[in-house]
C-alpha atoms as a PDB file:
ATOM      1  CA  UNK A   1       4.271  11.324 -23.793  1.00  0.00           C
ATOM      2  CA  UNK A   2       6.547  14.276 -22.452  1.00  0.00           C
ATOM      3  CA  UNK A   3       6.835  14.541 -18.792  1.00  0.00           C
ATOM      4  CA  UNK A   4       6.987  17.868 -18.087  1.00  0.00           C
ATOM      5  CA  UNK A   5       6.482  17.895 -14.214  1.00  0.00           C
ATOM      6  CA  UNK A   6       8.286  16.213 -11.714  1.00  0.00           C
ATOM      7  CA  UNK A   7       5.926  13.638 -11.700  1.00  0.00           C
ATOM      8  CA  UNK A   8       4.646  11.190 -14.620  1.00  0.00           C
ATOM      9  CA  UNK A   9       0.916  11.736 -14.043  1.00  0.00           C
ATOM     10  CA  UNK A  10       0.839  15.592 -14.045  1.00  0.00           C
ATOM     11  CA  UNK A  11      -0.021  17.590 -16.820  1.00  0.00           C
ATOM     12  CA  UNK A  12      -0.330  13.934 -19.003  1.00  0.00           C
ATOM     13  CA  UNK A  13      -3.120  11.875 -20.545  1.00  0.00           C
ATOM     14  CA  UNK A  14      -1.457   8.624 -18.893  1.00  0.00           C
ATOM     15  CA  UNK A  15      -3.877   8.134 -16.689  1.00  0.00           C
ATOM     16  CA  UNK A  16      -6.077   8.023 -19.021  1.00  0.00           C
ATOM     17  CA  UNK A  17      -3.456   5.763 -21.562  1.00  0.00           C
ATOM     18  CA  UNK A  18      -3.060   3.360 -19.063  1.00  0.00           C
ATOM     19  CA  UNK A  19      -7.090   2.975 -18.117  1.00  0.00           C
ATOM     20  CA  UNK A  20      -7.769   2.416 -21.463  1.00  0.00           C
ATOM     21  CA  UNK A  21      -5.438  -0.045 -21.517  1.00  0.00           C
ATOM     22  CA  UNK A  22      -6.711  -1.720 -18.582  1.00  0.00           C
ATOM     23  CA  UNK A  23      -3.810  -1.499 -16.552  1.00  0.00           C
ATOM     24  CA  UNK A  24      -3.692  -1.608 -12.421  1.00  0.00           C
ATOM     25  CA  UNK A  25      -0.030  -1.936 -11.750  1.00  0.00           C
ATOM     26  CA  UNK A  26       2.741   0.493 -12.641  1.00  0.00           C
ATOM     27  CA  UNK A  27       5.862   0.152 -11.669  1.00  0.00           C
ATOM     28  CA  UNK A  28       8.255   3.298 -10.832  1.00  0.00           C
ATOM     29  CA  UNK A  29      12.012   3.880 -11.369  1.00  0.00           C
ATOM     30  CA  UNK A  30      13.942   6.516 -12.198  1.00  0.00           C
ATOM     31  CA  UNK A  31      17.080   8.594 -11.474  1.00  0.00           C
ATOM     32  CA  UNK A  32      15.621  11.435  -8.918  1.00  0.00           C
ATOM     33  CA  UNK A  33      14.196   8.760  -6.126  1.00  0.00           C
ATOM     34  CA  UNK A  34      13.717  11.835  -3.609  1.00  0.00           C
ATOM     35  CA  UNK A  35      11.665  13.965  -6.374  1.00  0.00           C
ATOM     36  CA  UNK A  36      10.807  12.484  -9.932  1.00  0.00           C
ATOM     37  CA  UNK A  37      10.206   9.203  -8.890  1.00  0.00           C
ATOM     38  CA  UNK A  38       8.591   9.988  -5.740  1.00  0.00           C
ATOM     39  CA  UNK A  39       6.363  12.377  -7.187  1.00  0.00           C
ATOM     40  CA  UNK A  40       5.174   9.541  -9.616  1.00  0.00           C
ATOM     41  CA  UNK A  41       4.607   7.225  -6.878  1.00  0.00           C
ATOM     42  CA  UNK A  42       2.383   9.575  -5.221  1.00  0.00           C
ATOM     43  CA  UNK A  43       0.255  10.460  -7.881  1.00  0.00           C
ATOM     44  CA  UNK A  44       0.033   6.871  -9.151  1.00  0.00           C
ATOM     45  CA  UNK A  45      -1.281   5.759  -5.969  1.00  0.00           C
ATOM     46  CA  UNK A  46      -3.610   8.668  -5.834  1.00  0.00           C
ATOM     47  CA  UNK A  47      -5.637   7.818  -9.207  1.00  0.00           C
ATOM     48  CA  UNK A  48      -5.691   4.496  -7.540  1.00  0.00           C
ATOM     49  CA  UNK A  49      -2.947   2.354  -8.981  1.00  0.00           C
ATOM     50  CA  UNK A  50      -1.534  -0.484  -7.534  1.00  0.00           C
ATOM     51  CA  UNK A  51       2.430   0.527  -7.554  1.00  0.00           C
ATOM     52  CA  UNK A  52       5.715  -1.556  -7.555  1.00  0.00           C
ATOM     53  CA  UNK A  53       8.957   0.522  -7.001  1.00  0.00           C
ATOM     54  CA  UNK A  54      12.146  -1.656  -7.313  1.00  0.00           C
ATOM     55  CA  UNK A  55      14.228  -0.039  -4.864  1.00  0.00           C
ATOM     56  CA  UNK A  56      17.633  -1.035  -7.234  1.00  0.00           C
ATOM     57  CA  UNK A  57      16.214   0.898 -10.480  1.00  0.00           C
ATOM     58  CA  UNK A  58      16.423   3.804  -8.942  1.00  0.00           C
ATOM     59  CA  UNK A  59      18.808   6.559  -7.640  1.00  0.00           C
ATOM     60  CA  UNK A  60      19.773  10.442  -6.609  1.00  0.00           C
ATOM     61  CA  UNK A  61      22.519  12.893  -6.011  1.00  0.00           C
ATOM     62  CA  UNK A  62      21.205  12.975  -2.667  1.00  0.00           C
ATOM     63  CA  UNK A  63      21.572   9.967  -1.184  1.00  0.00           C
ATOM     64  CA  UNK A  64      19.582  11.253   2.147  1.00  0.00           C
ATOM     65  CA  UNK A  65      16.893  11.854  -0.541  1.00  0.00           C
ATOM     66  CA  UNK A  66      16.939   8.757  -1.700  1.00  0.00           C
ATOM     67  CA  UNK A  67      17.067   7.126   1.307  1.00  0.00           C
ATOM     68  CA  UNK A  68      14.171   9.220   2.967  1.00  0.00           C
ATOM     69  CA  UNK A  69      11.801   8.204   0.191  1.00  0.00           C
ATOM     70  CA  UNK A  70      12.438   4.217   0.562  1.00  0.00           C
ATOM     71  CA  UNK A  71      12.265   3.993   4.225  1.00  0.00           C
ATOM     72  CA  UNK A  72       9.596   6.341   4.766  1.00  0.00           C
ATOM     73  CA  UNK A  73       7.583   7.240   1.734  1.00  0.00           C
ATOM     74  CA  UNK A  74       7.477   3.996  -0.878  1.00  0.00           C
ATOM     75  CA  UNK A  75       6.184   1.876   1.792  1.00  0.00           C
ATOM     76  CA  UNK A  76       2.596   3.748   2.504  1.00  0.00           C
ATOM     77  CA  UNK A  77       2.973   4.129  -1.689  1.00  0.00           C
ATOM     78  CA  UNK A  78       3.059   0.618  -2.814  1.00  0.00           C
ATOM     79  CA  UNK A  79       5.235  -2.668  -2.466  1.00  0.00           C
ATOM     80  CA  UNK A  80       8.966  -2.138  -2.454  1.00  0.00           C
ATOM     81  CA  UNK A  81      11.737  -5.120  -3.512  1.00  0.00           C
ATOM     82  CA  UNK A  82      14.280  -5.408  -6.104  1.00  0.00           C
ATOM     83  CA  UNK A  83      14.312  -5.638  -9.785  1.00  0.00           C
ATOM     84  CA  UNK A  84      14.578  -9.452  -9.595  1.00  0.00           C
ATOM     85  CA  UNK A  85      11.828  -9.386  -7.088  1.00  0.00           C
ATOM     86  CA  UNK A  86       9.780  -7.790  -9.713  1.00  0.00           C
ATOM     87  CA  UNK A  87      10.879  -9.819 -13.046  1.00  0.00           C
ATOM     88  CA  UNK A  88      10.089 -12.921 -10.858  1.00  0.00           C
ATOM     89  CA  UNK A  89       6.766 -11.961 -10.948  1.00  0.00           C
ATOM     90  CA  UNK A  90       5.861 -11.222 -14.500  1.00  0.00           C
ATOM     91  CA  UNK A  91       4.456 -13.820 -16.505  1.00  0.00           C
ATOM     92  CA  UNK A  92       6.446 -15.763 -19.278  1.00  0.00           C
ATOM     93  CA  UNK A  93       6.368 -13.898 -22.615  1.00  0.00           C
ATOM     94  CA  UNK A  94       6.838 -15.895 -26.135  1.00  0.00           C
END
C-alpha cells in the first residue's frame, strides 16, 4: 500500500485489509506526530479501531506539534504509553 495522504486510511483499501484480516487494534508511529501520524490516528479511530500510539516511536520538526498532539489529541484517540508499554503486551511469538 502507498500512502498518499497525510493519513494511512485515506485514499487506501486498509481499512478494508485490515477487516478482512480481522484486526481491532492498530498501533500508530511515525515521524510527523503533529500531521502524518495524527491524521492516522484520527481516521483509525473513526472507522472504529481500537488505537495504541507509543508516544517514543514517534517524532516532528516541530516539537510544539508534537507535543500538542500527545497532550491533547492522542488521548480522546486511543491509549498512549511507550514502546515497552506496548511490546509488554503482545503475546509470545514462536
Amino acid at each position: 500500500m502507498t500512502k498518499r495522504t497525510w493519513g494511512a486510511f485515506a485514499g487506501t483499501d486498509l481499512t478494508e485489509r485490515l477487516r478482512a484480516l480481522g484486526v481491532t487494534q492498530v498501533i500508530v508511529t511515525g515521524v510527523a506526530t503533529g500531521t502524518g501520524v495524527e491524521a492516522t490516528a484520527r481516521q483509525a479511530y473513526e472507522a472504529g479501531f481500537n488505537v495504541t500510539l507509543p508516544i517514543d516511536a514517534m517524532t516532528d520538526l516541530r516539537a510544539q506539534a508534537h507535543d500538542y498532539s500527545v497532550a491533547h489529541v492522542f488521548p480522546r484517540l486511543g491509549e498512549t504509553g511507550s514502546t515497552d508499554d506496548v511490546l509488554a503486551l503482545l503475546p509470545d511469538r514462536p
